[in-house]
Protein backbone atom coordinates (compact mmCIF):
# COMPACT_ATOMS: atom_id res chain seq x y z
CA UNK A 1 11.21 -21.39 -12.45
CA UNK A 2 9.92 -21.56 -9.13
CA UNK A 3 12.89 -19.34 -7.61
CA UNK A 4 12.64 -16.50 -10.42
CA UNK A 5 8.87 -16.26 -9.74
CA UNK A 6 9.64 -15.75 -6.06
CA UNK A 7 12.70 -13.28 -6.82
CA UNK A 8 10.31 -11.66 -9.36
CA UNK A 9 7.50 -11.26 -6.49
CA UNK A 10 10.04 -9.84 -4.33
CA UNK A 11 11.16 -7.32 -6.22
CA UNK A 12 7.60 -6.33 -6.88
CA UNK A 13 6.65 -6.00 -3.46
CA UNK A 14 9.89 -4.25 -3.01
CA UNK A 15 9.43 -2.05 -5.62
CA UNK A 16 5.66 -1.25 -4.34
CA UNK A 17 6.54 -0.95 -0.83
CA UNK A 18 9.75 2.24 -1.96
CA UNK A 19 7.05 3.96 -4.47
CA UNK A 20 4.47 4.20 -1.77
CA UNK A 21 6.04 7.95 0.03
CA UNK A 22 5.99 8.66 -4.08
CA UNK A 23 2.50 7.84 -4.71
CA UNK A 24 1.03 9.94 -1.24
CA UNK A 25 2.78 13.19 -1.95
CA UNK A 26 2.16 12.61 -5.73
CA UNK A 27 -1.51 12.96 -5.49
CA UNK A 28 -2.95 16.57 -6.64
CA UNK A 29 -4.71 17.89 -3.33
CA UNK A 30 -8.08 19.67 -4.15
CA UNK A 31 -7.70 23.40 -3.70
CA UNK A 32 -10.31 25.17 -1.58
CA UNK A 33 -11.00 29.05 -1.88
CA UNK A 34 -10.11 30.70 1.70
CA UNK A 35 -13.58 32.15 2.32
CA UNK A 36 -15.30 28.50 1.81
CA UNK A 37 -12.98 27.03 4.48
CA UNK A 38 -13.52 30.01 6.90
CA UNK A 39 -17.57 29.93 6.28
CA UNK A 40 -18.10 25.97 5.82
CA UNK A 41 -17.85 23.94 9.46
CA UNK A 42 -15.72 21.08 9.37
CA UNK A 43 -17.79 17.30 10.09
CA UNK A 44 -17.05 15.57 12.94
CA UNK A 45 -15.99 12.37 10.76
CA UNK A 46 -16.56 11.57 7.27
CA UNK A 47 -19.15 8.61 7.49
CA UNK A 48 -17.53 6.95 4.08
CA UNK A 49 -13.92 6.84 3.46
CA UNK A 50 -12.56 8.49 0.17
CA UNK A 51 -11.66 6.08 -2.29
CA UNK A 52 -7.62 5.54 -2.83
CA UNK A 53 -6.90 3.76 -6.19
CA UNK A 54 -3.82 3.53 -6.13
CA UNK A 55 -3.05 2.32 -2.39
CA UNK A 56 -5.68 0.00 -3.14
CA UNK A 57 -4.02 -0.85 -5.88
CA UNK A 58 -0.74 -1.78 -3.98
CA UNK A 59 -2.72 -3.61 -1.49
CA UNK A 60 -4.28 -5.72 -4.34
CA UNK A 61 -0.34 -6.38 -5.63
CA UNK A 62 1.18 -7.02 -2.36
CA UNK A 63 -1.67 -9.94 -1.26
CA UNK A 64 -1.22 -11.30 -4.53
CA UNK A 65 3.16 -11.20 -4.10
CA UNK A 66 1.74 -12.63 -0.32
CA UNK A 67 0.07 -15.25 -1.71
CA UNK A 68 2.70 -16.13 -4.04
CA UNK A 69 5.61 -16.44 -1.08
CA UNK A 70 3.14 -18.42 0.91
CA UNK A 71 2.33 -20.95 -2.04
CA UNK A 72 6.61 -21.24 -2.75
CA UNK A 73 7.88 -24.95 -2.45
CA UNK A 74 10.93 -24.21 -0.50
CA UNK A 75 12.25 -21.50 2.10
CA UNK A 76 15.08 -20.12 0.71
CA UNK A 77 17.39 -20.27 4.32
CA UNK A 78 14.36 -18.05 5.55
CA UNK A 79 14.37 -15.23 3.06
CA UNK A 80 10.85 -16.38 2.24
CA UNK A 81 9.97 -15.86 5.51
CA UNK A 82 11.23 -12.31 5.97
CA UNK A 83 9.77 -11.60 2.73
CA UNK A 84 6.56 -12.12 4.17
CA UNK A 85 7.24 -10.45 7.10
CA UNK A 86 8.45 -7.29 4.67
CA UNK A 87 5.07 -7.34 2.86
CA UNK A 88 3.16 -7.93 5.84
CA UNK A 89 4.79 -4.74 7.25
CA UNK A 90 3.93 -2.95 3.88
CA UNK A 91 0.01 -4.09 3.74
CA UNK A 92 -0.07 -2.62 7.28
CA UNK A 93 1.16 0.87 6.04
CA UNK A 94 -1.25 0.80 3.11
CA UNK A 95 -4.00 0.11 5.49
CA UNK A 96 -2.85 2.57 7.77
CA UNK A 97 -2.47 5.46 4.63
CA UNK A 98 -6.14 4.57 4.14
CA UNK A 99 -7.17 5.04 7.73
CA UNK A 100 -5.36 8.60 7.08
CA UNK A 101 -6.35 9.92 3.90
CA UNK A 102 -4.52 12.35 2.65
């Protein structure tokens, strides 16, 4: 039971970690009429980031598939270990999309 739930949680984190390029270009940008952009200035920076849903939402997933690696019984010859290392790499992405935006 133990080893499904971990192959399960892998195969969540890897299927959230592929979708995330998806889920960037998928979101509808906000079109802005020409004349506002020439007329409005640009701020220097934003002082609250926009809101995300659903990279928040796959940062939400992947901690919980984290927490779920780190909590397995056994290592599985060290694929537990990379598989941390995988989602690790994936939360830093997600955090880095948000430091971004769009």
């Amino acid at each position: 039971m133990t080893k499904r739930l971990i192959v399960l949680t892998l195969g969540l984190a890897v299927v959230v970690a592929a979708s995330l390029p998806l889920v960037f270009h998928a979101q509808p940008r906000s079109p802005q009429p020409a004349a506002a952009t020439l007329a409005a200035p640009l701020p220097a920076a934003s002082p609250l980031p926009q809101r995300h849903p659903r990279i928040e939402a796959a940062i939400r997933h992947l901690e919980e598939a984290k927490h779920e690696l780190q909590a397995a019984p056994a290592e599985f010859h060290g694929h537990r270990v990379k598989a941390i290392e995988h989602v690790d790499r994936a939360l830093a992405e997600c955090h880095r999309a948000l430091e971004v935006g769009p």
